[in-house]
C-alpha atoms as a PDB file:
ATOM      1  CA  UNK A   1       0.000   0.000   0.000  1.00  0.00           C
ATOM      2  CA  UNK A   2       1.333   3.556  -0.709  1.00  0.00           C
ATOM      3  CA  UNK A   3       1.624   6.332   1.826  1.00  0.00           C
ATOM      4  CA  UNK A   4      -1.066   8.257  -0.088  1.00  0.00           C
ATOM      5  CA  UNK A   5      -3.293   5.225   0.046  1.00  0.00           C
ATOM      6  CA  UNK A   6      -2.445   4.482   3.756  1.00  0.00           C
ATOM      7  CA  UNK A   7      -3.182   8.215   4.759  1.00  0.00           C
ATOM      8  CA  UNK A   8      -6.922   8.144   2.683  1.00  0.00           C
ATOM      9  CA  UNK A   9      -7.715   4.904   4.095  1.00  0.00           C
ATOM     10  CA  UNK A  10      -7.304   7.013   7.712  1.00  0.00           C
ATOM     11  CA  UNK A  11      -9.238   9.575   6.637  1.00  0.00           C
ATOM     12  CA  UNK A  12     -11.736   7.576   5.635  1.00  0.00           C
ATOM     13  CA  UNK A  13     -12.017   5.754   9.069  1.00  0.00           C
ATOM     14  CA  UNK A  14     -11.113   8.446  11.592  1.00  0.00           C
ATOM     15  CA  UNK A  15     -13.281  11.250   9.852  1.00  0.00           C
ATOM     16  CA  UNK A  16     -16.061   9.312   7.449  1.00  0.00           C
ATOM     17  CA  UNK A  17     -14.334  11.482   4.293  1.00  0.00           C
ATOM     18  CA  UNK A  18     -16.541  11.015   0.935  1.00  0.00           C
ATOM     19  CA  UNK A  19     -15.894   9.697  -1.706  1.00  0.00           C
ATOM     20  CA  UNK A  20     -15.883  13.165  -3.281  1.00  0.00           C
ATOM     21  CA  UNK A  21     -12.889  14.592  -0.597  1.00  0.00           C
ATOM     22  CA  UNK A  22     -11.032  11.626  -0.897  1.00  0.00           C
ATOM     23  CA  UNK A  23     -10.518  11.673  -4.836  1.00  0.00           C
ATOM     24  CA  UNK A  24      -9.881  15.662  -4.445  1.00  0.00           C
ATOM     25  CA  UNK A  25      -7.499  14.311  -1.712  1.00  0.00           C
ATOM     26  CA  UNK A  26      -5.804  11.657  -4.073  1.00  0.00           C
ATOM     27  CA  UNK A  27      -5.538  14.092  -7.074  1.00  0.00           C
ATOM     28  CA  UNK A  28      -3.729  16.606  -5.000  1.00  0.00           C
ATOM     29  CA  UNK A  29      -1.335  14.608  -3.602  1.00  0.00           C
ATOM     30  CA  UNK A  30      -0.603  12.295  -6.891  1.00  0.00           C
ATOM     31  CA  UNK A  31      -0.329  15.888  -8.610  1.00  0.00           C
ATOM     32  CA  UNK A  32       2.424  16.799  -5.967  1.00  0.00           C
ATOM     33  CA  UNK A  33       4.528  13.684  -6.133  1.00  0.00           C
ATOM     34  CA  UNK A  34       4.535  13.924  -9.753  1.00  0.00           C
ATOM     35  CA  UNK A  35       6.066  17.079  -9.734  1.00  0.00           C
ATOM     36  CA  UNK A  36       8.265  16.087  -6.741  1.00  0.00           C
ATOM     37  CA  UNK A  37       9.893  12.906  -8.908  1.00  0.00           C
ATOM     38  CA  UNK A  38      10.202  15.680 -11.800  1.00  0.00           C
ATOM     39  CA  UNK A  39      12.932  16.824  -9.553  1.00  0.00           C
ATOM     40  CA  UNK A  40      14.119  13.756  -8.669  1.00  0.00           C
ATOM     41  CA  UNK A  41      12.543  14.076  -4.913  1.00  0.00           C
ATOM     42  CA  UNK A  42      10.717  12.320  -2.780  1.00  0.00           C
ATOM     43  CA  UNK A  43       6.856  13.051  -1.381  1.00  0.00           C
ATOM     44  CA  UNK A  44       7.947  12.493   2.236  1.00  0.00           C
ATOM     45  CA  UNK A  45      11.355  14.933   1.665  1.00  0.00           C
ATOM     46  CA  UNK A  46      10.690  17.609  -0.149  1.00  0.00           C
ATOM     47  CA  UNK A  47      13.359  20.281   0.183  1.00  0.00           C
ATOM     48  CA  UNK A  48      11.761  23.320   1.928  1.00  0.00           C
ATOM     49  CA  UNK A  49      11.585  25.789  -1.550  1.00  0.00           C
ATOM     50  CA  UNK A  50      10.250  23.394  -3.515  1.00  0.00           C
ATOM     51  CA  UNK A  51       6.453  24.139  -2.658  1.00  0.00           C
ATOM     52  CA  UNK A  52       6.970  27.767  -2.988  1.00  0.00           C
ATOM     53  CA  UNK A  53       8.268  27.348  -6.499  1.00  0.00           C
ATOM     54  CA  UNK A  54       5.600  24.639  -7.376  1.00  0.00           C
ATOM     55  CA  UNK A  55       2.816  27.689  -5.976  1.00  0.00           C
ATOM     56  CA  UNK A  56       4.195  30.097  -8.062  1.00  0.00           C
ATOM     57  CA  UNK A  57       4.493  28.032 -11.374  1.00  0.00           C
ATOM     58  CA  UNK A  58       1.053  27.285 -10.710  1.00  0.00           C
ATOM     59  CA  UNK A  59      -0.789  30.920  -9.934  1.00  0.00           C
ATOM     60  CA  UNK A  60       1.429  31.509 -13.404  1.00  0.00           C
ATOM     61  CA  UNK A  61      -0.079  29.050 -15.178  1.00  0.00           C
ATOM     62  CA  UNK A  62      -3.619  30.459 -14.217  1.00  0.00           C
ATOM     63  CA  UNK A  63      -4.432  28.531 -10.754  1.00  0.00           C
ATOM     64  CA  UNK A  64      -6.612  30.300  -8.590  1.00  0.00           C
ATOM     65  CA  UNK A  65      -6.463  31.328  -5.183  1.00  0.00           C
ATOM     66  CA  UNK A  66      -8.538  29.019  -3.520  1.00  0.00           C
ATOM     67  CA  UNK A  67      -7.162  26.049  -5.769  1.00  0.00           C
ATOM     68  CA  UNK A  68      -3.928  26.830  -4.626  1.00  0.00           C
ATOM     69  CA  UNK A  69      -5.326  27.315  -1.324  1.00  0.00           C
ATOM     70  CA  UNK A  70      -7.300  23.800  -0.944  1.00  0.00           C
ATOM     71  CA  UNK A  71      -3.730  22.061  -2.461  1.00  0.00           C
ATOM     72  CA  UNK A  72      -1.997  23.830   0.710  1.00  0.00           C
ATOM     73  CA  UNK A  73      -5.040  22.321   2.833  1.00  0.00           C
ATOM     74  CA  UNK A  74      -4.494  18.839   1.378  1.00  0.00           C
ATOM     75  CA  UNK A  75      -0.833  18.961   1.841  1.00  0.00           C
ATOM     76  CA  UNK A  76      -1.060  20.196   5.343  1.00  0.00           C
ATOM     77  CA  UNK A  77      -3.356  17.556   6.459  1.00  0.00           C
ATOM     78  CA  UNK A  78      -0.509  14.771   5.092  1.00  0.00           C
ATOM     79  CA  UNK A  79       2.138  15.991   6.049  1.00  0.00           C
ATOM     80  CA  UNK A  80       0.588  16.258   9.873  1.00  0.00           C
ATOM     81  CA  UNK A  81      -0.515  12.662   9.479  1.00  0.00           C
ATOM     82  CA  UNK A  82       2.754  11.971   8.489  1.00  0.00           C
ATOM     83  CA  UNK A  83       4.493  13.376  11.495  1.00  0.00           C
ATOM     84  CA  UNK A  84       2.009  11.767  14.044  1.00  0.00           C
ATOM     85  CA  UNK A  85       2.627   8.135  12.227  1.00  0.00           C
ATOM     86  CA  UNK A  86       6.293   8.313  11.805  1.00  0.00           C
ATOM     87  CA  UNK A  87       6.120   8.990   8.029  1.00  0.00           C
ATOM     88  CA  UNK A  88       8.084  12.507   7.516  1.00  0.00           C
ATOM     89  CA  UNK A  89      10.974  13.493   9.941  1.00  0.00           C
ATOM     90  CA  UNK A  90      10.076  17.401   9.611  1.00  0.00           C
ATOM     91  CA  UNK A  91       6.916  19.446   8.205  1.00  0.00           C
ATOM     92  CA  UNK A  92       7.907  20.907   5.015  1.00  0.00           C
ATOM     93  CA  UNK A  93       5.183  23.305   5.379  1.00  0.00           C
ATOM     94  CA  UNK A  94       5.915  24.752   8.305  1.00  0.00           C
ATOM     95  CA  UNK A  95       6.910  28.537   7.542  1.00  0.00           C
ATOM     96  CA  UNK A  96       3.800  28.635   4.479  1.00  0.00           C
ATOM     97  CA  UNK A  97       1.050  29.838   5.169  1.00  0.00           C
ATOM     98  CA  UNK A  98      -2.654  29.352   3.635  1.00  0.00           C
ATOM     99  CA  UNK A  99      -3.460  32.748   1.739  1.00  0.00           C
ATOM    100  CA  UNK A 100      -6.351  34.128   2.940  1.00  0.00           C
ATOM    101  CA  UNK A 101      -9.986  33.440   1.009  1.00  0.00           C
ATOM    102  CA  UNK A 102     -12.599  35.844   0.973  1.00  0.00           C
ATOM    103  CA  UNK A 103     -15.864  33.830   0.334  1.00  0.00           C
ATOM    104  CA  UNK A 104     -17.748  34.936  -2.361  1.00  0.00           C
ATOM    105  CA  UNK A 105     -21.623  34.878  -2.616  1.00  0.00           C
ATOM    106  CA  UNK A 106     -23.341  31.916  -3.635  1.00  0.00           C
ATOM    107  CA  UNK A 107     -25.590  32.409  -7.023  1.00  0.00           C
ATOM    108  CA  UNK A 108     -29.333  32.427  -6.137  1.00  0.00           C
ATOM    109  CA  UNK A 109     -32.761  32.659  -6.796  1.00  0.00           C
ATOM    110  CA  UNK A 110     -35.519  35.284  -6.269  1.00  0.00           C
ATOM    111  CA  UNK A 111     -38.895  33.792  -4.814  1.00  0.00           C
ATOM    112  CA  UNK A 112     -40.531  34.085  -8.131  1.00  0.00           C
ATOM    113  CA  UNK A 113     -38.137  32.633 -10.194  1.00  0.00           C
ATOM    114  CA  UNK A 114     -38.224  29.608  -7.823  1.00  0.00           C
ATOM    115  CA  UNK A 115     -41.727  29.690  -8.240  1.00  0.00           C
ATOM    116  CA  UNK A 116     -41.242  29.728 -11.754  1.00  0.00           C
ATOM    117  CA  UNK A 117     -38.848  26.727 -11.986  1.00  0.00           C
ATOM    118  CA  UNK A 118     -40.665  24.367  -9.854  1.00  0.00           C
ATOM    119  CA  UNK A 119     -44.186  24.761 -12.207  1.00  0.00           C
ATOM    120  CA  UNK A 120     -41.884  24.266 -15.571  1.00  0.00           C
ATOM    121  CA  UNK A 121     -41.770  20.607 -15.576  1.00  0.00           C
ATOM    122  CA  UNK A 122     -45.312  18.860 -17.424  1.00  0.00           C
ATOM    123  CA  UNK A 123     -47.047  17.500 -14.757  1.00  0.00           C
ATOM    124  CA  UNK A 124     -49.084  15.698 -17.487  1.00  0.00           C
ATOM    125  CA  UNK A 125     -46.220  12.854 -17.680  1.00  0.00           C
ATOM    126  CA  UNK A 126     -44.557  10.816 -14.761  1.00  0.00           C
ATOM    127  CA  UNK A 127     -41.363  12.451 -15.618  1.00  0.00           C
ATOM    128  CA  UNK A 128     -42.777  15.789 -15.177  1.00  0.00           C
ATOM    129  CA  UNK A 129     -44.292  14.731 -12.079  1.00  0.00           C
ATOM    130  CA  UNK A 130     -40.862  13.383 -10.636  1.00  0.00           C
ATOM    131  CA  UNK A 131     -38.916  16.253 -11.565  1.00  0.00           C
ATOM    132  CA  UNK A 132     -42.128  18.675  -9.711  1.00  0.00           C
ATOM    133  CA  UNK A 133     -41.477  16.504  -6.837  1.00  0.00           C
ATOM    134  CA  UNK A 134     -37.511  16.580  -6.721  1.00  0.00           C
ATOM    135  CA  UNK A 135     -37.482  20.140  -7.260  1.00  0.00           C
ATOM    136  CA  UNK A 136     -39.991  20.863  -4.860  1.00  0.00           C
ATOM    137  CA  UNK A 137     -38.434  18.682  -2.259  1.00  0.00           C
ATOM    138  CA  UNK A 138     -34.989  20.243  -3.413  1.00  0.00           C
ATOM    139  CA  UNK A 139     -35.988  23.578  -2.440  1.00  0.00           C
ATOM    140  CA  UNK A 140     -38.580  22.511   0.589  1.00  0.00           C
ATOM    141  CA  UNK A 141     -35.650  20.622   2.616  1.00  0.00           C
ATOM    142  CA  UNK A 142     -32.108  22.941   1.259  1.00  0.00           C
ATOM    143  CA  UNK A 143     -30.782  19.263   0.050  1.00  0.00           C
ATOM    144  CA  UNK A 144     -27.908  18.192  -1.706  1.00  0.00           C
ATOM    145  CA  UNK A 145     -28.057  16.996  -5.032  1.00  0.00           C
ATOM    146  CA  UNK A 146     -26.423  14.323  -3.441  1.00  0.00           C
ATOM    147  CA  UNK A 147     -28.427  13.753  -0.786  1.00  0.00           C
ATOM    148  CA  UNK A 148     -31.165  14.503  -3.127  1.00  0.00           C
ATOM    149  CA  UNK A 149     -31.013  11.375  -5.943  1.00  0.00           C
ATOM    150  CA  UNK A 150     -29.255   9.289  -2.968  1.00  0.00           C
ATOM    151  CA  UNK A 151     -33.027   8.809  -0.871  1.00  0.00           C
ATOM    152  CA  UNK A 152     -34.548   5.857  -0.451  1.00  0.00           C
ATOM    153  CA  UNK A 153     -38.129   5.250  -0.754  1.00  0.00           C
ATOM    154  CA  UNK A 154     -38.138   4.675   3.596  1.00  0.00           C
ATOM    155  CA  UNK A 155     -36.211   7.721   4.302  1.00  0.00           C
ATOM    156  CA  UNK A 156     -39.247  10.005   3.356  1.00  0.00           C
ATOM    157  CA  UNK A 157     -42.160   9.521   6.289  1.00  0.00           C
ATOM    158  CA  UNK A 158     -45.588  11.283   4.712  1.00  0.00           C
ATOM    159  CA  UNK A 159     -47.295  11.431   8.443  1.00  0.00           C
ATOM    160  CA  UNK A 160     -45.093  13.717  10.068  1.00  0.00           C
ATOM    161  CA  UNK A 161     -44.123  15.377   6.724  1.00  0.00           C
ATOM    162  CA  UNK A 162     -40.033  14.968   7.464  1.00  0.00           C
ATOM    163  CA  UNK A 163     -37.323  13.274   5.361  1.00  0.00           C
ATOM    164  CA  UNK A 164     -34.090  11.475   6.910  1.00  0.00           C
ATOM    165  CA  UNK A 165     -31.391  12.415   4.759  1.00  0.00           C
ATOM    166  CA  UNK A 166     -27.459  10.992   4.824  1.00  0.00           C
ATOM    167  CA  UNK A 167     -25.236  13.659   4.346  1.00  0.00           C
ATOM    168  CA  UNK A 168     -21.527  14.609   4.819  1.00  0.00           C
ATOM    169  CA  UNK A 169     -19.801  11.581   7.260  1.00  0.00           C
ATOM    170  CA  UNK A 170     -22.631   9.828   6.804  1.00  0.00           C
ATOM    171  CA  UNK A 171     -24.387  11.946   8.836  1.00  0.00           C
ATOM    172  CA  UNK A 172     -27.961  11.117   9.072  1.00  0.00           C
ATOM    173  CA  UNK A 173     -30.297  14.567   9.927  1.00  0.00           C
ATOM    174  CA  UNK A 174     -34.394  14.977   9.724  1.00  0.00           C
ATOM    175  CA  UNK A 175     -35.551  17.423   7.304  1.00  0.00           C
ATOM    176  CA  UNK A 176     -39.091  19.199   7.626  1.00  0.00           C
ATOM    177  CA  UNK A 177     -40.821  19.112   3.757  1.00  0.00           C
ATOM    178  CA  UNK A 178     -43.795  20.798   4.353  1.00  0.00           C
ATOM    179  CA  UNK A 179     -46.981  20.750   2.747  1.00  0.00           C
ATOM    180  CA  UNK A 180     -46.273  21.725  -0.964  1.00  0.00           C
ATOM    181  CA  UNK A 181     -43.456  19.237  -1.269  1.00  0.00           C
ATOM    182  CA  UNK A 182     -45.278  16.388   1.014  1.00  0.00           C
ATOM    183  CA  UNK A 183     -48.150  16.194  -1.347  1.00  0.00           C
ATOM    184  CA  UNK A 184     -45.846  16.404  -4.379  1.00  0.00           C
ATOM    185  CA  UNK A 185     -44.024  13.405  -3.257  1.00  0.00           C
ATOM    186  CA  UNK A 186     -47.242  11.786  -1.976  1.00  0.00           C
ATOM    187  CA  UNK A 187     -48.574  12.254  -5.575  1.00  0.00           C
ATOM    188  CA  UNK A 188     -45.437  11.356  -7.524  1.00  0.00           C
ATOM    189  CA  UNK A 189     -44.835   7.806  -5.331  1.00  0.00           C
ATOM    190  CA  UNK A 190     -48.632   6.932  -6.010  1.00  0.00           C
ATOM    191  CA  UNK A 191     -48.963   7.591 -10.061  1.00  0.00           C
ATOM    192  CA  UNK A 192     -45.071   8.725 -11.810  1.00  0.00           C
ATOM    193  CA  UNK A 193     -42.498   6.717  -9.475  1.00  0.00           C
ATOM    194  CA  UNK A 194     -45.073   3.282 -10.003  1.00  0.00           C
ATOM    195  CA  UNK A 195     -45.108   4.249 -14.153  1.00  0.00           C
ATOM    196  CA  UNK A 196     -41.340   4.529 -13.949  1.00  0.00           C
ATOM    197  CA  UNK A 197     -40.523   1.919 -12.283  1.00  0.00           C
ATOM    198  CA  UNK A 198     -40.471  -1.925 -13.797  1.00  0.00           C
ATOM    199  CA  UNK A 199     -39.524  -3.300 -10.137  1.00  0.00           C
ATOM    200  CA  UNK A 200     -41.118  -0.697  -7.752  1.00  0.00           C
ATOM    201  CA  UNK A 201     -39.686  -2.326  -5.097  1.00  0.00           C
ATOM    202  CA  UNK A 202     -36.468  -1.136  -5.445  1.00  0.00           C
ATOM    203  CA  UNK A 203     -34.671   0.824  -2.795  1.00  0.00           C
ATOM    204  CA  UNK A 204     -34.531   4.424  -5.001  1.00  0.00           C
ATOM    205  CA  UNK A 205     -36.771   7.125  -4.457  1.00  0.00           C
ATOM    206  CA  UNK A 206     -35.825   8.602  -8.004  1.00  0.00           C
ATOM    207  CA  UNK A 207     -34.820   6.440 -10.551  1.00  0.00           C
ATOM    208  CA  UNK A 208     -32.868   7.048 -13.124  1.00  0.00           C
ATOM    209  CA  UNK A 209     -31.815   3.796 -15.678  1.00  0.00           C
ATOM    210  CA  UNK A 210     -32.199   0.431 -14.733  1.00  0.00           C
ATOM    211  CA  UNK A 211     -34.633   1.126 -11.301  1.00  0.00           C
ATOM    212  CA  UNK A 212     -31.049   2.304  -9.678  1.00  0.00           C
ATOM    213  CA  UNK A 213     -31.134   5.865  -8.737  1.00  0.00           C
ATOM    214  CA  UNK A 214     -30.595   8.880 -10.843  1.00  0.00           C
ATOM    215  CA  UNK A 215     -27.043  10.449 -11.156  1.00  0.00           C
ATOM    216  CA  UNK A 216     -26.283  13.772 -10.019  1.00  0.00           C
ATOM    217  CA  UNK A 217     -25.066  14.672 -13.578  1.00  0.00           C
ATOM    218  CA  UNK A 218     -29.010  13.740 -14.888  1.00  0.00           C
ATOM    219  CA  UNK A 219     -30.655  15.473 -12.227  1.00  0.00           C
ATOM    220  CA  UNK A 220     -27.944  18.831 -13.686  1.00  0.00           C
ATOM    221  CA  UNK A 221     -29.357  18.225 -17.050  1.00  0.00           C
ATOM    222  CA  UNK A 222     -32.786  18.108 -15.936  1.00  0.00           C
ATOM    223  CA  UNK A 223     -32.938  21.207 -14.137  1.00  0.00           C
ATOM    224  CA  UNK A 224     -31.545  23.308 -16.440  1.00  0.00           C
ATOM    225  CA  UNK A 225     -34.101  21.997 -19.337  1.00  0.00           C
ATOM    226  CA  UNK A 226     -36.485  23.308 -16.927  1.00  0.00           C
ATOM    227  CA  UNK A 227     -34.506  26.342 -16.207  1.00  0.00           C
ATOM    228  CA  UNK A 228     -35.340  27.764 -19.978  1.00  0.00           C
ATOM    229  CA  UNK A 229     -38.826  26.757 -19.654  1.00  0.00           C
ATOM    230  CA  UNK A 230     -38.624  29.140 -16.729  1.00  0.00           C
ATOM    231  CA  UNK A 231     -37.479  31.747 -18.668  1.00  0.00           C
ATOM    232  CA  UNK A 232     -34.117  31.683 -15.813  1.00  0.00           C
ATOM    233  CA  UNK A 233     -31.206  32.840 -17.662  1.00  0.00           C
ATOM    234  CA  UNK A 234     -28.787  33.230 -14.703  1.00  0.00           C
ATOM    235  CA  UNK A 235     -26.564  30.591 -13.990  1.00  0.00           C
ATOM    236  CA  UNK A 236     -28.162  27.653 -12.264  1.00  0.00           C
ATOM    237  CA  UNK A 237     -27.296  24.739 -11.146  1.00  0.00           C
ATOM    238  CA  UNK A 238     -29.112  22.530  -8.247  1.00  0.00           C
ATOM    239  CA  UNK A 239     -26.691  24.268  -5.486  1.00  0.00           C
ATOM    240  CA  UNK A 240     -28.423  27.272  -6.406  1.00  0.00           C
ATOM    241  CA  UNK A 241     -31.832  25.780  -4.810  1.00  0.00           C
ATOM    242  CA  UNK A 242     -30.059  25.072  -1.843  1.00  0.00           C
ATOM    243  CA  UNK A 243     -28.759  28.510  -1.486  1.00  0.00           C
ATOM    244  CA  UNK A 244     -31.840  30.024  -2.389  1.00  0.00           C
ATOM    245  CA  UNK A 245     -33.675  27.476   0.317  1.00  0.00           C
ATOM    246  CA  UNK A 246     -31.000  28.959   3.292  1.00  0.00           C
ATOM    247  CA  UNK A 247     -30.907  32.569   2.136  1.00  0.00           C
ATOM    248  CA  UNK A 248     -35.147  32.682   2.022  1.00  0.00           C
ATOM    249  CA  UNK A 249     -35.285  31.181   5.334  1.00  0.00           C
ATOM    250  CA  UNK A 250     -32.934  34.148   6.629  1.00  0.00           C
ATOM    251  CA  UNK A 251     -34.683  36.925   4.476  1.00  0.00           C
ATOM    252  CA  UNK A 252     -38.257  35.391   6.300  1.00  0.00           C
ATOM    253  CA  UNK A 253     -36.376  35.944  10.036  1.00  0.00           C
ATOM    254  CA  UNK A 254     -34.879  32.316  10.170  1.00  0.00           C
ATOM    255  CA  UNK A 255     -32.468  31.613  13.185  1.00  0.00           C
ATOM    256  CA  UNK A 256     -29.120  30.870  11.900  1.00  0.00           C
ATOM    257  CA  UNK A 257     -28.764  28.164  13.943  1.00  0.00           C
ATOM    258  CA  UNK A 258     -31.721  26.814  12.862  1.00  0.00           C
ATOM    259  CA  UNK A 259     -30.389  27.030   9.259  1.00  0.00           C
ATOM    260  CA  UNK A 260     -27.337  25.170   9.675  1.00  0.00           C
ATOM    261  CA  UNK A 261     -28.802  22.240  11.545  1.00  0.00           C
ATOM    262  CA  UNK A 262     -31.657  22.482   8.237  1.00  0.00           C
ATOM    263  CA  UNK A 263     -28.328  22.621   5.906  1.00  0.00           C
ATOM    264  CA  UNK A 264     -26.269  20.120   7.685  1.00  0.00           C
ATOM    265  CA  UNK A 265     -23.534  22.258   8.623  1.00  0.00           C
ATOM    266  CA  UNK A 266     -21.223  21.258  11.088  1.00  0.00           C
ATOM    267  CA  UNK A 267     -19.728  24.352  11.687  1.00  0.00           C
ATOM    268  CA  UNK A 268     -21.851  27.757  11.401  1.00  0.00           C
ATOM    269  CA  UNK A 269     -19.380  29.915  10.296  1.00  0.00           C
ATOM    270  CA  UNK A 270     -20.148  27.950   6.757  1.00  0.00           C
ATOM    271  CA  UNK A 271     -23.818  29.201   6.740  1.00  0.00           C
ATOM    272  CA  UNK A 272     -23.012  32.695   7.874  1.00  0.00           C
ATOM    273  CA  UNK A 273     -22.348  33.021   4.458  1.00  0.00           C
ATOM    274  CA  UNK A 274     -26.060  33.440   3.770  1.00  0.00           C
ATOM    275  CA  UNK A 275     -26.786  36.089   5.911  1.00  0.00           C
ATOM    276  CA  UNK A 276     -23.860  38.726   3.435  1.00  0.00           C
ATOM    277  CA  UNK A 277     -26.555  37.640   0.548  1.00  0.00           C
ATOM    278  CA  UNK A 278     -29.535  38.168   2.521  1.00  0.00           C
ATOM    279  CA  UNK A 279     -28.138  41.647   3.247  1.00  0.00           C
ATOM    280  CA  UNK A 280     -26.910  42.200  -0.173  1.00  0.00           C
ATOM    281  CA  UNK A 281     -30.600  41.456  -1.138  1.00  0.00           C
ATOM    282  CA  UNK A 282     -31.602  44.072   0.988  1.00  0.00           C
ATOM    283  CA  UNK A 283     -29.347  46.385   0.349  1.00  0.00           C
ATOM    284  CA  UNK A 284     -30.406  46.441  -3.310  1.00  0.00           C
ATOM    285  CA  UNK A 285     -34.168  46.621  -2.489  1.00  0.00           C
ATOM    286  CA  UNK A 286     -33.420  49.460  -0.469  1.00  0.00           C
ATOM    287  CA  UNK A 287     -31.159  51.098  -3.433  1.00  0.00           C
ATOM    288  CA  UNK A 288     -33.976  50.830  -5.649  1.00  0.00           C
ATOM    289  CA  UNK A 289     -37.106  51.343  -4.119  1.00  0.00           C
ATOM    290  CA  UNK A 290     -36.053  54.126  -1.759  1.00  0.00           C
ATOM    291  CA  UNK A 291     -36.119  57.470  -2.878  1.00  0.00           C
ATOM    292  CA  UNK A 292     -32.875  58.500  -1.112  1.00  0.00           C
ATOM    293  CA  UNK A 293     -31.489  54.860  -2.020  1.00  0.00           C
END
């Protein structure tokens, strides 16, 4: 087994990583040896100015910031696993330091053009009637499109009008739906998701080929057919639901708190985030509806 494999494989068991942070993990560090063995050097001794070099060959080449910034992360986090397991004699990243990222503001919605989006699909056809119900649970609960396509047909429980969702660290949290997206589902698992189906008895809420469950890529395709129908010409994507979901909830007097235990967030300085667009929001209506704006 290789050091990088070893040090994902802890990851994975002392912090439930994804699958997602994992390969992000692994293409980070297999990007750094590469360029280490370039030079004729070693992942666990790299000579101290190599990194700095490697940073600024990179920002040259176009790198971002923050992609520079998450490499530094990734590094960091081996190279302190490395120390505590006898791997690396000395951190080589010791004297750098992680540039500083301002957050920018997620894209979102207004409340009509959410309104908008969830009555494009054709609710005349069960795949108009399971896209309705994704997008309206999408928006109802602030999922992930992960979490989203992942459901099971048990997670969702139509008497107290809540869905368990697995999220980040396989997590498991209880979403309130509400009403408009109870009945949607309700509707959609008694007509479309039976239509759809050839073995209904399959584990997926939403299925995609086959009976399995639908891939996050589909679901991207599907929401942006219904995004023209909409008339939405803004970027979109189904993050943007999510943010929209959070930064309503604030604009409506939401506790933050409340929020981030909605979102999943296991720290809240990631959902404070919402609250700069729900005062950029109102900062604009106030620029152009007041007269001295």
């Amino acid at each position: 087994m290789s050091v990088i494999d070893a040090f994902l494989d802890a990851l994975w068991l002392e912090q439930g990583a994804s699958d997602h942070t994992l390969s992000a993990y692994r293409r980070d560090l297999t990007a750094w040896q590469t360029h280490l063995e370039s030079h004729g050097e070693a992942l666990l001794a790299p000579p101290p100015e190599r990194l700095s070099e490697w940073l600024a060959s990179r920002r040259e080449e176009g790198y971002q910031l923050r992609s520079n910034a998450r490499l530094l992360s990734t590094l960091r986090s081996f190279y302190r696993w490395g120390r505590l397991n006898n791997q690396v004699m000395s951190d080589p990243l010791t004297d750098i330091k992680l540039p500083r990222i301002i957050p920018g503001l997620p894209n979102t919605l207004e409340e009509d053009e959410v309104e908008r989006l969830l009555m494009a699909p054709d609710t005349e056809t069960p795949l108009g009637v399971r896209d309705r119900a994704m997008l309206e649970l999408l928006y109802a609960c602030g999922l992930r499109v992960s979490e989203l396509v992942g459901l099971t047909g048990d997670a969702v429980n139509l008497r107290q009008n809540v869905v368990r969702v697995r999220g980040k660290g396989d997590k498991d949290r209880l979403v309130p739906m509400g009403e408009e997206a109870a009945d949607w589902i309700a509707h959609y698992m008694e007509t479309a998701r039976l239509a759809l189906m050839s073995d209904p008895t399959r584990p997926a809420l939403f299925p995609g080929r086959g009976d399995k469950a639908m891939t996050r890529q589909t679901f991207w395709h599907r929401i942006k057919v219904h995004a023209i129908t909409a008339g939405i010409t803004r970027p979109l994507s189904p993050h943007t639901l999510r943010h929209a979901f959070a930064t309503h909830l604030l604009n409506h007097g939401a506790n933050l708190r409340v929020v981030q235990l909605l979102l999943g967030h296991s720290d809240l300085s990631t959902t404070q985030i919402y609250t700069h667009v729900a005062q950029a929001r109102l900062e604009s209506l106030h620029a152009e509806h007041h007269p001295r704006g």
